[in-house]
Protein backbone atom coordinates (compact mmCIF):
# COMPACT_ATOMS: atom_id res chain seq x y z
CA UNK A 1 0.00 0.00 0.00
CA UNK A 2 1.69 3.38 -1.23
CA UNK A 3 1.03 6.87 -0.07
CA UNK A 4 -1.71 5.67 2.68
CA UNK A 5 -1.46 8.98 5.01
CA UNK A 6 -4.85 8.45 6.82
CA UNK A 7 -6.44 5.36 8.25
CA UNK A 8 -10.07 4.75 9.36
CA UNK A 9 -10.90 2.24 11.53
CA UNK A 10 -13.66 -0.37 12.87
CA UNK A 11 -13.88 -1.02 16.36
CA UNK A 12 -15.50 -4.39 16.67
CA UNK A 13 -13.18 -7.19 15.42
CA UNK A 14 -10.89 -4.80 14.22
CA UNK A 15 -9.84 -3.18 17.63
CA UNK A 16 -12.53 -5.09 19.94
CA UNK A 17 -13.29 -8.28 19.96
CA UNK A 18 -16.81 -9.49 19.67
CA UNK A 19 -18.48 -12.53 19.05
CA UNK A 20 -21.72 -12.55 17.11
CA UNK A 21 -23.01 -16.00 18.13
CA UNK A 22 -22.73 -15.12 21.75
CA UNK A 23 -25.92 -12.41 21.48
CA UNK A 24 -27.84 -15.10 19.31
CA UNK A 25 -27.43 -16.72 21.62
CA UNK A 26 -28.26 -14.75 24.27
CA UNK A 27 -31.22 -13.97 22.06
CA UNK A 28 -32.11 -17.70 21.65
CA UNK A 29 -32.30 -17.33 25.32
CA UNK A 30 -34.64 -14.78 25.74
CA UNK A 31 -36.74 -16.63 23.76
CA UNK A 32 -36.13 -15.55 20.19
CA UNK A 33 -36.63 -17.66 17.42
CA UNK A 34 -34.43 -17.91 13.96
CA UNK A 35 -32.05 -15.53 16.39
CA UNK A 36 -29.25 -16.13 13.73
CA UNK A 37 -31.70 -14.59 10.81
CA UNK A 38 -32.28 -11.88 13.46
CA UNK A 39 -29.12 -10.91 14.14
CA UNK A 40 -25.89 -11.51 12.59
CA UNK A 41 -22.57 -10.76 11.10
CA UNK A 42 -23.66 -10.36 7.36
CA UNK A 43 -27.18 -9.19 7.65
CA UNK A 44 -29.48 -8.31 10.75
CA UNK A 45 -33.40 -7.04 11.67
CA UNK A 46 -33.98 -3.47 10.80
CA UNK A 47 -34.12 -2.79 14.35
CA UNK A 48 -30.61 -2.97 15.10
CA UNK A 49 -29.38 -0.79 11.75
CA UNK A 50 -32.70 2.27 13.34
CA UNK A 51 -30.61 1.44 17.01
CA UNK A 52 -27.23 2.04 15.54
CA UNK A 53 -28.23 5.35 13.77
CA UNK A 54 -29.76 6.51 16.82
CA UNK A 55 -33.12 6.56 15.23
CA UNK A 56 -34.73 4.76 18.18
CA UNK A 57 -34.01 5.02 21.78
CA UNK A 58 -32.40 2.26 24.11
CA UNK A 59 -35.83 1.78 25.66
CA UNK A 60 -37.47 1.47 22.37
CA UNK A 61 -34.48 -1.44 21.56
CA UNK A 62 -35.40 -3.05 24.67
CA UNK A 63 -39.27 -3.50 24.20
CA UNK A 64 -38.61 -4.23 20.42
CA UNK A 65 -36.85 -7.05 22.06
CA UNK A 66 -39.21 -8.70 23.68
CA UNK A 67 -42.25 -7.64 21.26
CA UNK A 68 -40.44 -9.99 19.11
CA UNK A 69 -39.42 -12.54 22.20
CA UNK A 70 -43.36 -12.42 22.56
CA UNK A 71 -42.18 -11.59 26.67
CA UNK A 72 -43.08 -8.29 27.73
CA UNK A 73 -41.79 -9.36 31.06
CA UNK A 74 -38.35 -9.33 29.99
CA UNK A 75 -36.36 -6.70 32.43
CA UNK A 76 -33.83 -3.97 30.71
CA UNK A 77 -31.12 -6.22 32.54
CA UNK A 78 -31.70 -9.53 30.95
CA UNK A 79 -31.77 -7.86 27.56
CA UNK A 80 -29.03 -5.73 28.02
CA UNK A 81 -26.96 -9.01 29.17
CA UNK A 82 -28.17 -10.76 26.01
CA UNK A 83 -27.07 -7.43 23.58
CA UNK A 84 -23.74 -6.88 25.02
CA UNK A 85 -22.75 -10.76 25.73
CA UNK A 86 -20.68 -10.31 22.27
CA UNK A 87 -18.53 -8.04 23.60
CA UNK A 88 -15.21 -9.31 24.85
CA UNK A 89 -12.55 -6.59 24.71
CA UNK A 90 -9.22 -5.14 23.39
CA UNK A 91 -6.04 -7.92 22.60
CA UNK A 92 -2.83 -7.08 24.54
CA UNK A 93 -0.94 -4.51 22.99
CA UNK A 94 -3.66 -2.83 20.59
CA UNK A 95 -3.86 0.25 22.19
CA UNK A 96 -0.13 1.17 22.29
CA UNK A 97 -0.39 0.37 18.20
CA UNK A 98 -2.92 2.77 17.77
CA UNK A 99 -1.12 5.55 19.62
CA UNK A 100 1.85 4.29 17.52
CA UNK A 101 0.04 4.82 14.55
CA UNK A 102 -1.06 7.72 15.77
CA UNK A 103 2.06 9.68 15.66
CA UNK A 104 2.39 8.59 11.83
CA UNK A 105 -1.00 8.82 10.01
CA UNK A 106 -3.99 11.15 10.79
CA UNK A 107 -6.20 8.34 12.30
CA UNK A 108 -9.77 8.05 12.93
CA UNK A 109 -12.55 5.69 14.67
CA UNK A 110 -15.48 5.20 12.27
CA UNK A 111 -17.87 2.47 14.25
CA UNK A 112 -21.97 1.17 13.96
CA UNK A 113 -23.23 1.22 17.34
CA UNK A 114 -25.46 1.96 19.72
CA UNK A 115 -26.65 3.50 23.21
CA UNK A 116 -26.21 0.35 24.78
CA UNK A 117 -22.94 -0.80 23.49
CA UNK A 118 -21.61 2.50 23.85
CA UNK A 119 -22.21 2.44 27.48
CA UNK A 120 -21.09 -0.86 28.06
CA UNK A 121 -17.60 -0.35 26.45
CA UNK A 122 -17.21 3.16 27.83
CA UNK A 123 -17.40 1.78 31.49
CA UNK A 124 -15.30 -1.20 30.01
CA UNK A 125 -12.35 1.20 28.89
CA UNK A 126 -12.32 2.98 32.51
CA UNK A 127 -12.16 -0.33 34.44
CA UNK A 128 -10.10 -2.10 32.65
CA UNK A 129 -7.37 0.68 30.68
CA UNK A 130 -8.72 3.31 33.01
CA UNK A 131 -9.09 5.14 29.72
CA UNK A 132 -12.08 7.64 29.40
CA UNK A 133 -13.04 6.69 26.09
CA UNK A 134 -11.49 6.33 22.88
CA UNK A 135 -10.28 10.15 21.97
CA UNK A 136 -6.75 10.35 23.05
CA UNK A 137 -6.39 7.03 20.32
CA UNK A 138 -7.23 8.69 17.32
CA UNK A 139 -7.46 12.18 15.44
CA UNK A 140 -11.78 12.27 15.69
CA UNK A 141 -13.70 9.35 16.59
CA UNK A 142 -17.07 8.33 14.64
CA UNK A 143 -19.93 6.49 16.56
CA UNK A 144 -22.91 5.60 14.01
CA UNK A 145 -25.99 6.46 16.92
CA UNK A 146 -24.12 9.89 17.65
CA UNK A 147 -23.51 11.02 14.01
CA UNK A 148 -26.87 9.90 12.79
CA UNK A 149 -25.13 7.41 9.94
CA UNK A 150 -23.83 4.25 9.77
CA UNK A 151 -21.84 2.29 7.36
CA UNK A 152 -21.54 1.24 4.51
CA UNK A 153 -23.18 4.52 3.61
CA UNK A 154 -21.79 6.86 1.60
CA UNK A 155 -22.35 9.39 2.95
CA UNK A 156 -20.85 8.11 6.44
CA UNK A 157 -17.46 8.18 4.63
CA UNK A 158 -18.29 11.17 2.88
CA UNK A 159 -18.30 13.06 5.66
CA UNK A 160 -15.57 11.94 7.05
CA UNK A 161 -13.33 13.20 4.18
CA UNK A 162 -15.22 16.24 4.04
CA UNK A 163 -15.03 17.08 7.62
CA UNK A 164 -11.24 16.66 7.64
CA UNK A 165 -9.67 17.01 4.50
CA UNK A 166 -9.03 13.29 3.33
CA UNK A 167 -8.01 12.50 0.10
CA UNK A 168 -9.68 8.77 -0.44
CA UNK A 169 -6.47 7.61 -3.04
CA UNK A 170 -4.27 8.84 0.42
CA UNK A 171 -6.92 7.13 2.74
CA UNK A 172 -7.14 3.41 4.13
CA UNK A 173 -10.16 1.57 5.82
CA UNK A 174 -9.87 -1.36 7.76
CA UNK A 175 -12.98 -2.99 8.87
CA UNK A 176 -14.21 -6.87 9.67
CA UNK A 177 -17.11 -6.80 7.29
CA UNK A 178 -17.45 -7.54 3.80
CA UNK A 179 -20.28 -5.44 3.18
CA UNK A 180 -18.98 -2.30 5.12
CA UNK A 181 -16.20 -1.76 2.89
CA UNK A 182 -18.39 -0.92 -0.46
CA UNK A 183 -18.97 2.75 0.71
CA UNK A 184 -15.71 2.86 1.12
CA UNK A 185 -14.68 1.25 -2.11
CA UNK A 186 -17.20 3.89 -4.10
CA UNK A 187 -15.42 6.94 -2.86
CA UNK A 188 -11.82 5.32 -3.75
CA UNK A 189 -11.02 4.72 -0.30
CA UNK A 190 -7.98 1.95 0.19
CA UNK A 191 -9.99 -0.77 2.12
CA UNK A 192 -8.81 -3.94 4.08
CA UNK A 193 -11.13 -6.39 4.98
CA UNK A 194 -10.11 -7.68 8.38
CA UNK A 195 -10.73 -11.76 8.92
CA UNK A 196 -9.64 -13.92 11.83
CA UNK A 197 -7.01 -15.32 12.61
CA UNK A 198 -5.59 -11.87 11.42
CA UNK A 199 -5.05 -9.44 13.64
CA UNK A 200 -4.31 -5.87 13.50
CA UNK A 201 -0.95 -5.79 14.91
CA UNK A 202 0.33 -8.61 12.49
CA UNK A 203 -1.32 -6.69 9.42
CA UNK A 204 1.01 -3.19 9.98
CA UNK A 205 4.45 -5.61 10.66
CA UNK A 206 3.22 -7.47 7.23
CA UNK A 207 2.24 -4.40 5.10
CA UNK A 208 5.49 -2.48 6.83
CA UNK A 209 3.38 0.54 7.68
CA UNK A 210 4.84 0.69 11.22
């Protein structure tokens, strides 16, 4: 990869770990049926793309879930514990390659979430790295429910160059999802499609950009 001066990154399998078939299953467990047509890596209910925009609230999530669990006495805990079950945290040594980075490239966070998931990994990052957030890691940091957008729109990216001056030909995405990287790809963004076992400290020592 020549001339990359800006990289964009995922969070979830790209920085975080995260395993989808822990929520279906949690969902399984709440009593959802078909959970992995539900919810999954490669395509998902509407619910969860209106959640991650920020187009619904976290208590609107929450009774979605159990309208479709057919329990309405499903508590805010159980199906928070269910949602954020996937979540499993940040690999030894990924945080000191992002401030790394950092110091090279103008970097930025470009992530689909939501309310719930936010919260969850905020009070993660302060318990575990004592960190307050991600914004000392990168340049700007994108969350899908706070912007309003989430990938693989265009206009997600779009912004993103607008807002800070990226030339795509100078710009590289790295994200865990197939689908994610075609907004990306339209704008002639530089995209890497992240896939276990890789990881993102053995991708910059292989492509030398460290």
């Amino acid at each position: 990869m020549q001339n990359i001066k800006n990289i964009i990154f995922d969070y979830g399998n790209v920085i975080f770990s995260i395993d989808f078939k822990l929520a279906q299953r949690g969902f399984k467990n709440l009593g959802i049926t078909q959970a992995e047509v539900f919810f999954g890596h490669l395509q998902q209910n509407a619910i969860f793309d209106a959640f991650d925009r920020g187009d619904i609230t976290a208590a609107q999530f929450r009774d979605r879930i159990r309208e479709v669990a057919s329990n309405p006495t499903l508590t805010d805990e159980q199906i928070d514990a269910a949602w954020n079950s996937m979540l499993l945290g940040i690999a030894e040594g990924n945080h000191e390659l992002l401030l790394q980075l950092k110091s090279k490239y103008r970097t930025f966070l470009m992530s689909n979430i939501n309310d719930i998931h936010y919260s969850h990994i905020m009070n993660y990052l302060w318990h575990e790295f004592n960190m307050q957030g991600n914004n000392h890691l990168f340049e700007k940091t994108y969350y899908s429910h706070l912007v309003g957008k989430r990938k693989p729109d265009v206009a997600f990216f779009q912004q993103i160059l607008d807002e800070n001056n990226l030339r795509p030909e100078e710009t590289l995405f790295i994200d865990d999802s197939p689908q994610h990287l075609l907004g990306a790809q339209k704008l002639g963004i530089h995209t890497f499609l992240m896939k276990a076992p890789d990881t993102l400290q053995a991708f910059f020592k292989r492509e030398r950009l460290i």
